[in-house]
N, C-alpha and C. Protein backbone atom coordinates (compact mmCIF):
# COMPACT_ATOMS: atom_id res chain seq x y z
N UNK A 1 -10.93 119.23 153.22
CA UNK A 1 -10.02 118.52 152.35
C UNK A 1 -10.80 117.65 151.35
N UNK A 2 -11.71 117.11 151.72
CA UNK A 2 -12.87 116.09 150.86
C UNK A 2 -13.38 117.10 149.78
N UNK A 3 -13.59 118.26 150.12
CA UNK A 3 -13.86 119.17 149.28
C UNK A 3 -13.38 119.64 148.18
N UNK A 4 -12.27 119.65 148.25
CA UNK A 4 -11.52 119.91 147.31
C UNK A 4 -10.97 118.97 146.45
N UNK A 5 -10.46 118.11 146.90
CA UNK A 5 -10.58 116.66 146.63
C UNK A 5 -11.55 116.23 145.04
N UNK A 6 -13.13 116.20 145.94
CA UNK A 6 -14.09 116.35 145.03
C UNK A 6 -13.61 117.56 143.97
N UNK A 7 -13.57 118.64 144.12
CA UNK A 7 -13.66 119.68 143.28
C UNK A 7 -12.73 119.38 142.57
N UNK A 8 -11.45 118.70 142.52
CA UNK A 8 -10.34 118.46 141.87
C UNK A 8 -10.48 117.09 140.85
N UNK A 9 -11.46 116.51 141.38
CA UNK A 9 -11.97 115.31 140.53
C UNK A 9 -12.91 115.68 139.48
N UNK A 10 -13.69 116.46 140.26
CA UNK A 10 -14.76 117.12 138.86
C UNK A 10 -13.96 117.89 138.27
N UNK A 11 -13.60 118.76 138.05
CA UNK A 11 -12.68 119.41 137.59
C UNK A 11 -11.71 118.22 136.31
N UNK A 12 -10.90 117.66 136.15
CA UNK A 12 -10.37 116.31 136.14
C UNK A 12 -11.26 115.71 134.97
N UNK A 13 -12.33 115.33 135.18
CA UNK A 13 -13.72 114.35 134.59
C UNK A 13 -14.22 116.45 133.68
N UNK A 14 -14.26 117.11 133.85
CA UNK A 14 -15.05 118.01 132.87
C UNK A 14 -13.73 118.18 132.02
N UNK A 15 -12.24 118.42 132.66
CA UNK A 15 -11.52 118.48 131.55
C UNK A 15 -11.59 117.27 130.55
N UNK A 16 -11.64 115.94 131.16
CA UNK A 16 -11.46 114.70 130.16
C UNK A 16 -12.85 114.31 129.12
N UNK A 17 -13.99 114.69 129.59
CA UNK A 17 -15.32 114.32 128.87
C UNK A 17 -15.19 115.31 127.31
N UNK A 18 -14.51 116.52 126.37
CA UNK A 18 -14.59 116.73 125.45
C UNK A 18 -12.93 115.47 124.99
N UNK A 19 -12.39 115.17 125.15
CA UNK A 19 -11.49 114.44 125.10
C UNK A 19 -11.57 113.17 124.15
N UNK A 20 -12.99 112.48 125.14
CA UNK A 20 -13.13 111.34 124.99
C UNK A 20 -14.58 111.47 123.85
N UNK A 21 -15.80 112.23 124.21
CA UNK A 21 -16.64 112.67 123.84
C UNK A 21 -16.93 113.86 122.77
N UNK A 22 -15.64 114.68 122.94
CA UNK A 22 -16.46 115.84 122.19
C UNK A 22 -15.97 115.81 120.14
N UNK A 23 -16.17 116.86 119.93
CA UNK A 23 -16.00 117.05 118.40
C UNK A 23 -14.79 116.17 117.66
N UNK A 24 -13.60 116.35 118.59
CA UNK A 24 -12.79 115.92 117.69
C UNK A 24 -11.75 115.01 118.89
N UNK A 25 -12.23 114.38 119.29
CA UNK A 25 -11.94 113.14 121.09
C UNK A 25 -12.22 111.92 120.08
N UNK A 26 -11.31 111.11 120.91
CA UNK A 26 -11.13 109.79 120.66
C UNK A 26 -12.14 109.30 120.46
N UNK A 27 -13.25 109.38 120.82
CA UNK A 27 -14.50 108.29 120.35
C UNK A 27 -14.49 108.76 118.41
N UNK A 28 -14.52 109.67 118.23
CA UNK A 28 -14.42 110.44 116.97
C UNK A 28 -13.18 110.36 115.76
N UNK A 29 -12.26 109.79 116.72
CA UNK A 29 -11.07 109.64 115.82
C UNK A 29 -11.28 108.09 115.59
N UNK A 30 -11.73 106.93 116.49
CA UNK A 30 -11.96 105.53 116.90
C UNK A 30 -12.97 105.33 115.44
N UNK A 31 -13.73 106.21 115.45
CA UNK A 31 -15.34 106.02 114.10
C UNK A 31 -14.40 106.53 112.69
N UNK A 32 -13.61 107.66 113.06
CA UNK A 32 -13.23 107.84 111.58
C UNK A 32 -11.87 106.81 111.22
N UNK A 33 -11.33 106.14 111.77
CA UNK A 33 -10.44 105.37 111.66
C UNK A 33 -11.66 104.08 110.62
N UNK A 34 -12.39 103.39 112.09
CA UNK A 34 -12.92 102.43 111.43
C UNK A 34 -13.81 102.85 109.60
N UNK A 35 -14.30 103.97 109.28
CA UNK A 35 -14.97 104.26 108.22
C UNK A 35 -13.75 104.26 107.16
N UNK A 36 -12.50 104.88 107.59
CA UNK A 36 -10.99 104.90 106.62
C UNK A 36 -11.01 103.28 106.23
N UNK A 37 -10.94 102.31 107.16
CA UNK A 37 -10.41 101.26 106.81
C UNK A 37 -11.34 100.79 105.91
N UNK A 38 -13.13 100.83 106.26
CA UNK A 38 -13.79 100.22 105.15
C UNK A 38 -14.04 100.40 104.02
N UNK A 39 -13.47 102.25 103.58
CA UNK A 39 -13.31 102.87 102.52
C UNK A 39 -12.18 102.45 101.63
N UNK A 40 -11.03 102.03 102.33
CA UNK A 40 -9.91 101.28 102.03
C UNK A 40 -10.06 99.79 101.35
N UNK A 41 -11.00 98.88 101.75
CA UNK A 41 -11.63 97.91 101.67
C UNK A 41 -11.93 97.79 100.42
N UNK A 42 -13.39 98.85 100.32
CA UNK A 42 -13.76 98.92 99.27
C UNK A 42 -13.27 99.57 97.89
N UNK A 43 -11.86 100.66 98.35
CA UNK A 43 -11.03 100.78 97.57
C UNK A 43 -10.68 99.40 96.32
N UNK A 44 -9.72 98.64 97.39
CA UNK A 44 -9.44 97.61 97.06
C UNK A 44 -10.20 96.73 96.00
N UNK A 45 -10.82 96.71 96.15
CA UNK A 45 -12.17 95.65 95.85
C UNK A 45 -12.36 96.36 94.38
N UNK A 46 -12.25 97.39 94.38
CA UNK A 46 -12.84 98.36 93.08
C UNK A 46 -11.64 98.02 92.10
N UNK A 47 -10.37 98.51 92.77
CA UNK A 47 -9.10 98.85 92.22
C UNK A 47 -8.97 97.20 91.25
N UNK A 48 -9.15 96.40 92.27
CA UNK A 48 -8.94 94.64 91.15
C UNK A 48 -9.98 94.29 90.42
N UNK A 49 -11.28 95.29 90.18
CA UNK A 49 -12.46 94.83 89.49
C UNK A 49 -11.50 95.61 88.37
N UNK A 50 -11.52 97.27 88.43
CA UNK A 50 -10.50 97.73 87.05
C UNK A 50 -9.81 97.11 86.41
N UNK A 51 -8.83 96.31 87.22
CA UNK A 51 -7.82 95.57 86.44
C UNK A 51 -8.30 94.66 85.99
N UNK A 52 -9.11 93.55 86.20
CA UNK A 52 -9.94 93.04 85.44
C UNK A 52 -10.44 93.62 84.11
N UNK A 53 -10.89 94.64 84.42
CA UNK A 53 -11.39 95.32 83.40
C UNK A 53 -10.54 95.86 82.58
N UNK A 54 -9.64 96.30 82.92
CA UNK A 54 -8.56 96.55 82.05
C UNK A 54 -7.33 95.28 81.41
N UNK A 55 -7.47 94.12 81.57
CA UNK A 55 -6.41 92.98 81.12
C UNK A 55 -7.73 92.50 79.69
N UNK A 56 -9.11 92.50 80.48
CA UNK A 56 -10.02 92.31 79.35
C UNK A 56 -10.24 93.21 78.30
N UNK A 57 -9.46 94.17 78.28
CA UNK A 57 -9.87 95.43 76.98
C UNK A 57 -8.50 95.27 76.59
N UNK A 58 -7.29 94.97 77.38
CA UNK A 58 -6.34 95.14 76.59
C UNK A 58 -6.09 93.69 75.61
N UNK A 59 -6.81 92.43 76.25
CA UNK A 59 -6.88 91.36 75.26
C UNK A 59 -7.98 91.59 74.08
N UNK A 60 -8.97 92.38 74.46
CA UNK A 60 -9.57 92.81 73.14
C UNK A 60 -8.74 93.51 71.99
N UNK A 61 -8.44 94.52 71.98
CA UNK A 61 -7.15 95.35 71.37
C UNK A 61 -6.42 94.66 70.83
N UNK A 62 -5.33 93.99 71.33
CA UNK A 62 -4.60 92.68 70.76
C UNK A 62 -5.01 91.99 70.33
N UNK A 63 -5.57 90.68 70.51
CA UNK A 63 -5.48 89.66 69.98
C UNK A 63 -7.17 89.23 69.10
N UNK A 64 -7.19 88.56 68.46
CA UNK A 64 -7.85 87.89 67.81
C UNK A 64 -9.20 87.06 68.95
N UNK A 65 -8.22 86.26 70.02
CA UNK A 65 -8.30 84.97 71.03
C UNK A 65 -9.22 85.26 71.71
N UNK A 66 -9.57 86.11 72.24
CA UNK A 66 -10.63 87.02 73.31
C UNK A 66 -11.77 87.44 72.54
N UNK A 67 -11.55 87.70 71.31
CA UNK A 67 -12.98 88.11 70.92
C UNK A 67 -13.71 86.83 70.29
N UNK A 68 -13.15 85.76 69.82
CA UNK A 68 -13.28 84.57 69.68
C UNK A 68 -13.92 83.81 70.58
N UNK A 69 -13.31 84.00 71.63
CA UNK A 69 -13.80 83.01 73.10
C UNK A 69 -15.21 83.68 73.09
N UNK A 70 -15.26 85.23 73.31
CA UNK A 70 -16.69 85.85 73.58
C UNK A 70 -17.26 85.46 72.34
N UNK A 71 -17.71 85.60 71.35
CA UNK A 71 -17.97 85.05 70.44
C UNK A 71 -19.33 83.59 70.32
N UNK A 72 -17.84 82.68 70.57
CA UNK A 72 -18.06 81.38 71.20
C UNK A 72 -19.32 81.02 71.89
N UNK A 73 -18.79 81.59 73.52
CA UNK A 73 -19.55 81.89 74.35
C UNK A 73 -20.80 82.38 74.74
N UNK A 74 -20.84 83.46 74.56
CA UNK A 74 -21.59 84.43 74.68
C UNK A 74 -22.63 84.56 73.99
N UNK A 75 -22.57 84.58 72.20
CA UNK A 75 -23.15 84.67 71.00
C UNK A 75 -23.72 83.07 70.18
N UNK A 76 -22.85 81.85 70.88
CA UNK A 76 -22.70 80.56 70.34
C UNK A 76 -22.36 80.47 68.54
N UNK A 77 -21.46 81.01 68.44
CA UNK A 77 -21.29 81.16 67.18
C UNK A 77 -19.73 80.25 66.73
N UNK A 78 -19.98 79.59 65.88
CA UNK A 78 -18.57 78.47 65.46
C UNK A 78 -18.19 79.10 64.27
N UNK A 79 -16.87 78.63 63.73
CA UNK A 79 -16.02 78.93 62.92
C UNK A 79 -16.79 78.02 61.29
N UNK A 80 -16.44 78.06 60.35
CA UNK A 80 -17.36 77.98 59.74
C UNK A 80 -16.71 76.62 58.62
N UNK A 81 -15.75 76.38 59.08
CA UNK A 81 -15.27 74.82 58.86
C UNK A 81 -14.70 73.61 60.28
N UNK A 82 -16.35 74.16 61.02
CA UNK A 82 -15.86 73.32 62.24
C UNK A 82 -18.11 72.68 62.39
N UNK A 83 -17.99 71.74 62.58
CA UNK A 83 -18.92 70.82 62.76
C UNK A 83 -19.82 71.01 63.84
N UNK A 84 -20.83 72.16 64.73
CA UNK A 84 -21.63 71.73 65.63
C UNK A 84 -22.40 70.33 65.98
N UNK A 85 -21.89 69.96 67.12
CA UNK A 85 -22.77 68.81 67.66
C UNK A 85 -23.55 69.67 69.07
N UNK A 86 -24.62 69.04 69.53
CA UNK A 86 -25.47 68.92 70.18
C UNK A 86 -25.75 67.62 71.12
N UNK A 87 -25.60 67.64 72.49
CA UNK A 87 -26.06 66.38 73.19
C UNK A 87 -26.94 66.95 74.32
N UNK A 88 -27.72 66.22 73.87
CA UNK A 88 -29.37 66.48 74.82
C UNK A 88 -29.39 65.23 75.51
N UNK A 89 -29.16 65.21 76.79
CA UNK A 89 -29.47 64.27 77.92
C UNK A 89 -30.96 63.69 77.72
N UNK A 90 -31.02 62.26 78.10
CA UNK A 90 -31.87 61.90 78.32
C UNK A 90 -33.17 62.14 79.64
N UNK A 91 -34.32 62.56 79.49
CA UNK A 91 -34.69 62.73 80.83
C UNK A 91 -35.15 61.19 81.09
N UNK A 92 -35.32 61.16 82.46
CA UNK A 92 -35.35 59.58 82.81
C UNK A 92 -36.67 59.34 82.68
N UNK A 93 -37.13 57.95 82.09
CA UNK A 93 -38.41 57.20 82.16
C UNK A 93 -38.80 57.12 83.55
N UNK A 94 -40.32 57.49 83.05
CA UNK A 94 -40.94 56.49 84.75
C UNK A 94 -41.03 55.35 85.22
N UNK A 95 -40.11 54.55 84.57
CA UNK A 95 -40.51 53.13 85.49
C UNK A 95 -41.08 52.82 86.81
């Protein structure tokens, strides 16, 4: 009876080891789940850099205001009835 027993357990454990282990078993579905979600992730992440990228081209296109600011910014360039000032901090004496 122990015999069989055993044989019915191994039996049991060789059906369950491709299951858990083999090609297409839960350890395998557990890894491609977690790789979906970080692909998802980084979906994400991409998808709101576009839109970024796309609210900034569509304010280029339109308006005046955006290429101005870059301009500004970027290039340091002023309007040409507006006054540059300059303030240069003092560096401190050695007393």
């Amino acid at each position: 009876m122990r015999l069989l027993a055993a044989a019915l357990v191994a039996l049991i454990a060789a059906i369950q080891l491709p299951l858990w282990f083999g090609k297409g078993g839960w350890m395998r579905v557990w890894e491609v789940n977690r790789q979906l979600e970080a692909q998802r992730a980084h979906n994400r992440a991409l998808e709101a850099r576009n839109a970024a990228l796309a609210a900034e081209v569509r304010d280029l296109k339109q308006g005046l205001d955006a290429i101005e600011e870059r301009a500004r910014y970027e290039l340091g360039m002023i309007r040409q009835d507006e006054v540059f000032f300059r303030y240069v901090a003092r560096e401190p004496s050695g007393r």
